[in-house]
PDB file of N, CA and C in Angstrom:
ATOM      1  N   UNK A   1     128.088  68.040 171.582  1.00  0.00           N
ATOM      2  CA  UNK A   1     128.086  66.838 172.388  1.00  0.00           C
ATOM      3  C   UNK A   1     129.150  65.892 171.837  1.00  0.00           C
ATOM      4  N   UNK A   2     129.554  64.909 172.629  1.00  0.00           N
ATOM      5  CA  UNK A   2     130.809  64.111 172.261  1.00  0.00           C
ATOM      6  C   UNK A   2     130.185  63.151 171.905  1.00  0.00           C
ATOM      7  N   UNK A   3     130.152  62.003 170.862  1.00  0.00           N
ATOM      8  CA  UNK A   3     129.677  60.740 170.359  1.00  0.00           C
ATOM      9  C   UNK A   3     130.756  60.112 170.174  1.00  0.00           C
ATOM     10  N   UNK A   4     131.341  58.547 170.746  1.00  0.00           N
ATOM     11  CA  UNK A   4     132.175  57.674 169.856  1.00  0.00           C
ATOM     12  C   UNK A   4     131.485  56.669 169.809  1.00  0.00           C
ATOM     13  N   UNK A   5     131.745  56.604 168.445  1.00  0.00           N
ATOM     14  CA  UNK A   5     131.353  55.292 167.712  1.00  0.00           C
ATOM     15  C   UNK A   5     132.424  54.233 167.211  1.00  0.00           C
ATOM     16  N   UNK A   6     132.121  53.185 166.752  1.00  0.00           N
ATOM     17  CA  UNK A   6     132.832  52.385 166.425  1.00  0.00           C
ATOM     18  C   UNK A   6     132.614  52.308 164.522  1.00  0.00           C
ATOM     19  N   UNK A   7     133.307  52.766 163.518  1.00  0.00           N
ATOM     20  CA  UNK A   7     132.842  52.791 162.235  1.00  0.00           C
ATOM     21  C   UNK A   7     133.827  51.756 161.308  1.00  0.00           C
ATOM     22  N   UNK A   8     132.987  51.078 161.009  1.00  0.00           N
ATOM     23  CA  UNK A   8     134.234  50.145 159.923  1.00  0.00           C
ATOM     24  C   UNK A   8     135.601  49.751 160.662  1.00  0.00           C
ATOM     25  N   UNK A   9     135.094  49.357 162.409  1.00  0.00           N
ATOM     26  CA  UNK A   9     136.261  49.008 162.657  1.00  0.00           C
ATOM     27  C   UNK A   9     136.965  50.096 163.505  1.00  0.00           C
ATOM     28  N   UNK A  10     136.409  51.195 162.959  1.00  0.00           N
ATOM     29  CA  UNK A  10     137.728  52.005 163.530  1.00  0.00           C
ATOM     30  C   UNK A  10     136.681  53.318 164.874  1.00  0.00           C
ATOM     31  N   UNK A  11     137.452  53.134 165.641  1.00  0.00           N
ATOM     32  CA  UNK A  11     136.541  54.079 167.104  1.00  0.00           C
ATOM     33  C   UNK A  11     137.165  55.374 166.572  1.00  0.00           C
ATOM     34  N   UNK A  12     135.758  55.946 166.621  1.00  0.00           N
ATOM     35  CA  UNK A  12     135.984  57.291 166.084  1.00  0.00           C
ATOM     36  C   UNK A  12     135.071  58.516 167.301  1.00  0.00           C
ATOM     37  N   UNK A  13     135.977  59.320 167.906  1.00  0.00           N
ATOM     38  CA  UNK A  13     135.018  60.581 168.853  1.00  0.00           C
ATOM     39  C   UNK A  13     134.885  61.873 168.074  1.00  0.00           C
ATOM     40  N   UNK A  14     133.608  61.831 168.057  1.00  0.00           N
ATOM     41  CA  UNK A  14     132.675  63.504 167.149  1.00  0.00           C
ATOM     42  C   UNK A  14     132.810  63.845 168.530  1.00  0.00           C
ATOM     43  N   UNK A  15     132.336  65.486 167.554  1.00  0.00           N
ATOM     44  CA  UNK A  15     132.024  66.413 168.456  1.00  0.00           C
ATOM     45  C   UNK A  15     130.823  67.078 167.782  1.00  0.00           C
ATOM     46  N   UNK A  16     129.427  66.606 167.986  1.00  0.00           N
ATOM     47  CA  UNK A  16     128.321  67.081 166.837  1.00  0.00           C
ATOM     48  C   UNK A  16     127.212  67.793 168.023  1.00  0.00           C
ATOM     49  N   UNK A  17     126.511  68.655 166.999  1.00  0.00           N
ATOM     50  CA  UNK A  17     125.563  69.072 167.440  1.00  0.00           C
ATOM     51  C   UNK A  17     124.453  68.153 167.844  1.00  0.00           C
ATOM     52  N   UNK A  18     123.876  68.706 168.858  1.00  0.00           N
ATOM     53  CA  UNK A  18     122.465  67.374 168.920  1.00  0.00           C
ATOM     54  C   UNK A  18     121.567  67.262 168.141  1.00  0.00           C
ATOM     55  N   UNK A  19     120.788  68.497 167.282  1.00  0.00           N
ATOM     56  CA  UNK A  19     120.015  67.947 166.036  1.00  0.00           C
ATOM     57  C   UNK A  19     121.055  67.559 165.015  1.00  0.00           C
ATOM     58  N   UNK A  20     122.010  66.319 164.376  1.00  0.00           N
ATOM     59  CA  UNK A  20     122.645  66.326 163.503  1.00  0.00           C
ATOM     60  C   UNK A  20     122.477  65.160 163.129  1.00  0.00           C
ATOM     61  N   UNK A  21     122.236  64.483 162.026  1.00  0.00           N
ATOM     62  CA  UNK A  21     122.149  63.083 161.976  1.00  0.00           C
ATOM     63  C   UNK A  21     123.523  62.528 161.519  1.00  0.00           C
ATOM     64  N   UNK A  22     123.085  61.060 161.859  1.00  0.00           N
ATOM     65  CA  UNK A  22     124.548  60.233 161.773  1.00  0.00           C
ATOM     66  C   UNK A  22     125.074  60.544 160.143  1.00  0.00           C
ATOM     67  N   UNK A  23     123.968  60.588 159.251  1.00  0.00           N
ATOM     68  CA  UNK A  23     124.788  60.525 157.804  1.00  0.00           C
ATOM     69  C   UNK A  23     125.963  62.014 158.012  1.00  0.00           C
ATOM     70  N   UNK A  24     124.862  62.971 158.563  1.00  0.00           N
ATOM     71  CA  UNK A  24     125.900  64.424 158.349  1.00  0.00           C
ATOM     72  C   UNK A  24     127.085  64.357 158.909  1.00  0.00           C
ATOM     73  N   UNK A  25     126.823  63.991 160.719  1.00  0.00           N
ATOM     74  CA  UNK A  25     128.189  63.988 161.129  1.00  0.00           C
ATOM     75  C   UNK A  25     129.098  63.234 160.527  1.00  0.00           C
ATOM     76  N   UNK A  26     128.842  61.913 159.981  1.00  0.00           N
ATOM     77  CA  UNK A  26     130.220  61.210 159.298  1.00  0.00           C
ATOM     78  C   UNK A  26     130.468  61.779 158.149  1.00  0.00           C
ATOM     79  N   UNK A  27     129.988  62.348 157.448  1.00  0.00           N
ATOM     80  CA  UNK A  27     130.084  63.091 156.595  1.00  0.00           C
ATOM     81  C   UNK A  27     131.016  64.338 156.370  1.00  0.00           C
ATOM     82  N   UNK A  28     130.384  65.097 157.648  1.00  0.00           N
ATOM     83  CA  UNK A  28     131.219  66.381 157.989  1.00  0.00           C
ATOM     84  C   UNK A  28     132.835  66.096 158.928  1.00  0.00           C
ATOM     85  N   UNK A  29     132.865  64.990 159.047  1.00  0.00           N
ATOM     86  CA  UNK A  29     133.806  64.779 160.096  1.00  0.00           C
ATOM     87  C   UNK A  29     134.959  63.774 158.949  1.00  0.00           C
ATOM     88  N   UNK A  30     134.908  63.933 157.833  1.00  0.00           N
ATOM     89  CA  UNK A  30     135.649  62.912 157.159  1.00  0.00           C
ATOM     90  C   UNK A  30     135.441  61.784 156.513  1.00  0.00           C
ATOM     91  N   UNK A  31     134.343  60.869 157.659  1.00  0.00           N
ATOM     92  CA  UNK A  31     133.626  59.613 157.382  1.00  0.00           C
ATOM     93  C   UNK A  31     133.410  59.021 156.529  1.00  0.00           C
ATOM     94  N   UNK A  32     133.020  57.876 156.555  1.00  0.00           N
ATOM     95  CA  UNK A  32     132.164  56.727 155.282  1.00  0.00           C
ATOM     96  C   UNK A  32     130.879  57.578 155.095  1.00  0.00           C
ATOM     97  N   UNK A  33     130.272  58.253 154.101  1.00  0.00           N
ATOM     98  CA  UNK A  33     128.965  58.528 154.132  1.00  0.00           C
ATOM     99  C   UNK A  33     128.606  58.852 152.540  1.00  0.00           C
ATOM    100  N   UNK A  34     127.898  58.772 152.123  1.00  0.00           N
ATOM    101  CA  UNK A  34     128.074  59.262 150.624  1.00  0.00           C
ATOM    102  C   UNK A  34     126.857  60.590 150.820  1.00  0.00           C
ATOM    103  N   UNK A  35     126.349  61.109 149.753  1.00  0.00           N
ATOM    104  CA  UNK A  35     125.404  61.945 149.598  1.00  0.00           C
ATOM    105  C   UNK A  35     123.954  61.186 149.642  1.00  0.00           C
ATOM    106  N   UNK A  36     122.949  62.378 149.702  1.00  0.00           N
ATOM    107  CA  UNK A  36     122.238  60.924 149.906  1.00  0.00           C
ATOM    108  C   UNK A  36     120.988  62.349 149.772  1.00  0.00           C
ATOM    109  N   UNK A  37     119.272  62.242 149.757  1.00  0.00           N
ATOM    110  CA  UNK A  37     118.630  62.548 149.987  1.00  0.00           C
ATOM    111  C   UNK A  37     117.960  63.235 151.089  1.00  0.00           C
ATOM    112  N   UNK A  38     118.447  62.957 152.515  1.00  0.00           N
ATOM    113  CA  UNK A  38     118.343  63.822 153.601  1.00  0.00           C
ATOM    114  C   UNK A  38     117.048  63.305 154.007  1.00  0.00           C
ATOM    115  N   UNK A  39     116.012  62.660 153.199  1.00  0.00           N
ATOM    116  CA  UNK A  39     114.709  62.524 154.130  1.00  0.00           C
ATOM    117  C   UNK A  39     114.060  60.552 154.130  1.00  0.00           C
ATOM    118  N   UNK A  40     115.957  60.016 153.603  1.00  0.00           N
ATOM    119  CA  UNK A  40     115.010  58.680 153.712  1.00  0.00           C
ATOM    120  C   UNK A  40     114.783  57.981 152.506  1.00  0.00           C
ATOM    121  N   UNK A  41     114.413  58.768 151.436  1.00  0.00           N
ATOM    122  CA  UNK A  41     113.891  57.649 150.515  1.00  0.00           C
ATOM    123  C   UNK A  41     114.927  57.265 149.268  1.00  0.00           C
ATOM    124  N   UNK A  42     116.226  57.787 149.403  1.00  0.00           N
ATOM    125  CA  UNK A  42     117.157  57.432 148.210  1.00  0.00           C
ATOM    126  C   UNK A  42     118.007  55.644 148.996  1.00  0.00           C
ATOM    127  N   UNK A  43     118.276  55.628 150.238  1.00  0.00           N
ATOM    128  CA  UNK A  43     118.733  54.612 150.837  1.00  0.00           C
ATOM    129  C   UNK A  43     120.228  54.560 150.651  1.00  0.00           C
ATOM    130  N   UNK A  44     120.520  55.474 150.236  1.00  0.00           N
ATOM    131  CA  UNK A  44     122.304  55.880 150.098  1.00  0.00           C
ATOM    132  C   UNK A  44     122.961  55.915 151.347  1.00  0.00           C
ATOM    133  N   UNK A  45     122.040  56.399 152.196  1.00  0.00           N
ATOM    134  CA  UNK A  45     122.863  56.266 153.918  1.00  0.00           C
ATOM    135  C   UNK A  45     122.556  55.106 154.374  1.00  0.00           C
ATOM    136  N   UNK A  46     121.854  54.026 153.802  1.00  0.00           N
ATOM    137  CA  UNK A  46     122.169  53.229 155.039  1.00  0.00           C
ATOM    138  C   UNK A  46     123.192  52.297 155.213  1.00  0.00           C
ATOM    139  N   UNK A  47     123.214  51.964 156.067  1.00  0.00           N
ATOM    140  CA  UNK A  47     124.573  51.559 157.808  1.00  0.00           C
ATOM    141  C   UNK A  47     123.863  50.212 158.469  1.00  0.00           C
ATOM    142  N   UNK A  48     124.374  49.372 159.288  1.00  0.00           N
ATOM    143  CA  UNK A  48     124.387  48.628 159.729  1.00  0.00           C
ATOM    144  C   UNK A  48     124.905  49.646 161.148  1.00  0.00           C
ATOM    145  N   UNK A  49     123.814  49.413 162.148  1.00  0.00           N
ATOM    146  CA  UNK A  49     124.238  50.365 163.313  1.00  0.00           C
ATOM    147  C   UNK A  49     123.480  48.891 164.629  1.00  0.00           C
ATOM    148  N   UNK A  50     124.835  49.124 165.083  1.00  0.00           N
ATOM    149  CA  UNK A  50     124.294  47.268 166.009  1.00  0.00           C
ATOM    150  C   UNK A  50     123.316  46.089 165.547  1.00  0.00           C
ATOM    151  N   UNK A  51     124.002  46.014 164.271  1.00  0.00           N
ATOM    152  CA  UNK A  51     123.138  44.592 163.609  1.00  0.00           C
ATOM    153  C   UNK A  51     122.035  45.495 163.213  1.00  0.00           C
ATOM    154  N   UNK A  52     121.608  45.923 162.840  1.00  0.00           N
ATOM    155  CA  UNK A  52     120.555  46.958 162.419  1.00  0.00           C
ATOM    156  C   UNK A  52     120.236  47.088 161.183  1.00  0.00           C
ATOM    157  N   UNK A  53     119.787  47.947 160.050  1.00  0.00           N
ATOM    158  CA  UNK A  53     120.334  48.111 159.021  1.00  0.00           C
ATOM    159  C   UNK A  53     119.024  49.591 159.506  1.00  0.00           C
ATOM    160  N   UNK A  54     120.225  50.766 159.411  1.00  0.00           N
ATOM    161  CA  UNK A  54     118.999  51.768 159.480  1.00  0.00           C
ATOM    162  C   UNK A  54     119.776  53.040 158.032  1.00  0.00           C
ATOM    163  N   UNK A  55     118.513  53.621 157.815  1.00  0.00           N
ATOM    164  CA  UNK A  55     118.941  55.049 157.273  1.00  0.00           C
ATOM    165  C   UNK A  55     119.728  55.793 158.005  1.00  0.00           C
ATOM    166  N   UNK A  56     120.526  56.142 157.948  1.00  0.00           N
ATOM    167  CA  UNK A  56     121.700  57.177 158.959  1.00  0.00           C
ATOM    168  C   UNK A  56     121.426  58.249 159.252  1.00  0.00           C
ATOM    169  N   UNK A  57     120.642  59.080 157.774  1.00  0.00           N
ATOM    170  CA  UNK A  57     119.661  60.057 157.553  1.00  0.00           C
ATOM    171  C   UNK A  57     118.200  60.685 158.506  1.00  0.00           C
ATOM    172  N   UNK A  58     118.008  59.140 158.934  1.00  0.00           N
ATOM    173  CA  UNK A  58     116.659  59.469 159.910  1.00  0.00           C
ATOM    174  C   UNK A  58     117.180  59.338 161.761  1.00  0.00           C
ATOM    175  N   UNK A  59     118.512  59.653 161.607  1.00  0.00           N
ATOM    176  CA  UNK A  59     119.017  59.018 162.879  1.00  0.00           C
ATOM    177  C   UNK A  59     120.080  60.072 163.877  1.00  0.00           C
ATOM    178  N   UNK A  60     119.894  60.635 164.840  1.00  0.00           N
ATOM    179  CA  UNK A  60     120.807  61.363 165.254  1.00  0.00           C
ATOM    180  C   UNK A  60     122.187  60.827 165.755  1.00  0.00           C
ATOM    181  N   UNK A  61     122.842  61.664 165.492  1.00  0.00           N
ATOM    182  CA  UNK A  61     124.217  61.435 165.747  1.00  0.00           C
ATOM    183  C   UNK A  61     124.459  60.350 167.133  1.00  0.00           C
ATOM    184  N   UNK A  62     123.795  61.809 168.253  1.00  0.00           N
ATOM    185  CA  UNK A  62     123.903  61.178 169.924  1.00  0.00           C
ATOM    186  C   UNK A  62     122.904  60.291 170.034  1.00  0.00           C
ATOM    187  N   UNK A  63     122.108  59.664 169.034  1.00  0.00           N
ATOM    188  CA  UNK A  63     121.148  58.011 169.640  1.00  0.00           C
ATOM    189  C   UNK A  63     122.330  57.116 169.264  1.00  0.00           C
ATOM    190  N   UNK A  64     123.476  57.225 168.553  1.00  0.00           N
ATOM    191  CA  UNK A  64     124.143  56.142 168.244  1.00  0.00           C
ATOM    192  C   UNK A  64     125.507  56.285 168.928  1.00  0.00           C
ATOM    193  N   UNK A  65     125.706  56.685 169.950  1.00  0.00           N
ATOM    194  CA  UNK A  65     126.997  57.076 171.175  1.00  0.00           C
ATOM    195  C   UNK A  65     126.975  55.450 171.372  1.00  0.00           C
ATOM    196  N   UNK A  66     128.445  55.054 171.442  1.00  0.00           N
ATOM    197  CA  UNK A  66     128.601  53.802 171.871  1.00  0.00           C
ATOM    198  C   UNK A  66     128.465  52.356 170.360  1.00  0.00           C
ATOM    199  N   UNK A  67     127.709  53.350 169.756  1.00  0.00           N
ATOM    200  CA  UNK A  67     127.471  52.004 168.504  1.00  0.00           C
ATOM    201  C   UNK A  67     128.112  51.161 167.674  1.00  0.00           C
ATOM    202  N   UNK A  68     128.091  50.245 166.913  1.00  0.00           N
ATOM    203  CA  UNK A  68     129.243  50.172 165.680  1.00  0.00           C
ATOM    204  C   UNK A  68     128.256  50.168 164.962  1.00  0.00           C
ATOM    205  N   UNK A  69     128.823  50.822 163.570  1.00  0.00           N
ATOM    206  CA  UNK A  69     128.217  51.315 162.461  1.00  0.00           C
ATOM    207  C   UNK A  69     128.918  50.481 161.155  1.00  0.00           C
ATOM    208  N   UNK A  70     128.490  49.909 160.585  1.00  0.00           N
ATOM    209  CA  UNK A  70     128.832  49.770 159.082  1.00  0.00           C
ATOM    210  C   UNK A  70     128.518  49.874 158.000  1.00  0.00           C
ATOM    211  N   UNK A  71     129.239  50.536 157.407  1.00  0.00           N
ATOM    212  CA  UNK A  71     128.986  51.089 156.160  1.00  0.00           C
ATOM    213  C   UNK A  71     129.231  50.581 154.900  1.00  0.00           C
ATOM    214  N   UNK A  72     128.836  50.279 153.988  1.00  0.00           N
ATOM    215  CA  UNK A  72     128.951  49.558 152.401  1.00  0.00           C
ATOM    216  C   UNK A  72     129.764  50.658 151.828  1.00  0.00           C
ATOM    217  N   UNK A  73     129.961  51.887 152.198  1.00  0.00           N
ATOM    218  CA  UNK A  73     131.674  52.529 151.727  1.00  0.00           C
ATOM    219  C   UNK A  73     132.267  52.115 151.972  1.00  0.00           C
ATOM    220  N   UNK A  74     132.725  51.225 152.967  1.00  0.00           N
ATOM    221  CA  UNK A  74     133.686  49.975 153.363  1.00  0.00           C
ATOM    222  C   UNK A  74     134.157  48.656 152.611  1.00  0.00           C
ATOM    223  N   UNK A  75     132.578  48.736 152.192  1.00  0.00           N
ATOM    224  CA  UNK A  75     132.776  47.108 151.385  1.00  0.00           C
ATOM    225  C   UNK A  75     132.506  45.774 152.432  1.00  0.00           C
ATOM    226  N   UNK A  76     132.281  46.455 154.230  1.00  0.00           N
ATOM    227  CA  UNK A  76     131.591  45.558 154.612  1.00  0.00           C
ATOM    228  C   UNK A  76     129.959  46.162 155.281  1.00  0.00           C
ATOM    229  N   UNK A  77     129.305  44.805 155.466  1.00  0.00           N
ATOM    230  CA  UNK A  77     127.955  44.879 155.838  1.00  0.00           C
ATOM    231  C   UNK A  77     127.812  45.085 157.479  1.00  0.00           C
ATOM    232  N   UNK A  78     128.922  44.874 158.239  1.00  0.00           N
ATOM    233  CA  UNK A  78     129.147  45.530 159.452  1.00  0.00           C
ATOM    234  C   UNK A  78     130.555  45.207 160.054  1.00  0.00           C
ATOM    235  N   UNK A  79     130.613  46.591 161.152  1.00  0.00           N
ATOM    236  CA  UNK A  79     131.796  46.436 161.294  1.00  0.00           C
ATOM    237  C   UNK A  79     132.288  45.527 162.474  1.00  0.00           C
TER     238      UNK A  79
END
């Protein structure tokens, strides 16, 4: 499936599977993402996803089509 997002500013189009969460795809695609626990409780993925502040980890890729995301790999709190 196609997702663009808006990340740190910069519009970015995946091409991710539909079970994939946002940490993996930015991850696998180059992205701001660091490593992280996979189920939530280390808090290494989280993002600022439309004023938000969510785990990236608990979040699929295609719920966040259209979003801006920010990431503290950035150095900002959103983008």
């Amino acid at each position: 499936m196609r997702v663009t997002l808006v990340v740190n500013g910069i519009r970015r189009e995946l091409d991710v599977e539909p079970h994939r969460s946002l940490a993996a795809a930015l991850r696998e695609r180059g992205g701001p993402a660091g490593p992280g626990c996979a189920d939530g409780t280390c808090g290494r993925c989280e993002a600022v996803v439309d004023g938000e502040a969510i785990r990236t980890c608990l979040i699929l890729a295609v719920q966040c089509h259209g979003a801006r995301v920010g990431t503290a790999t950035a150095g900002e709190a959103a983008a």
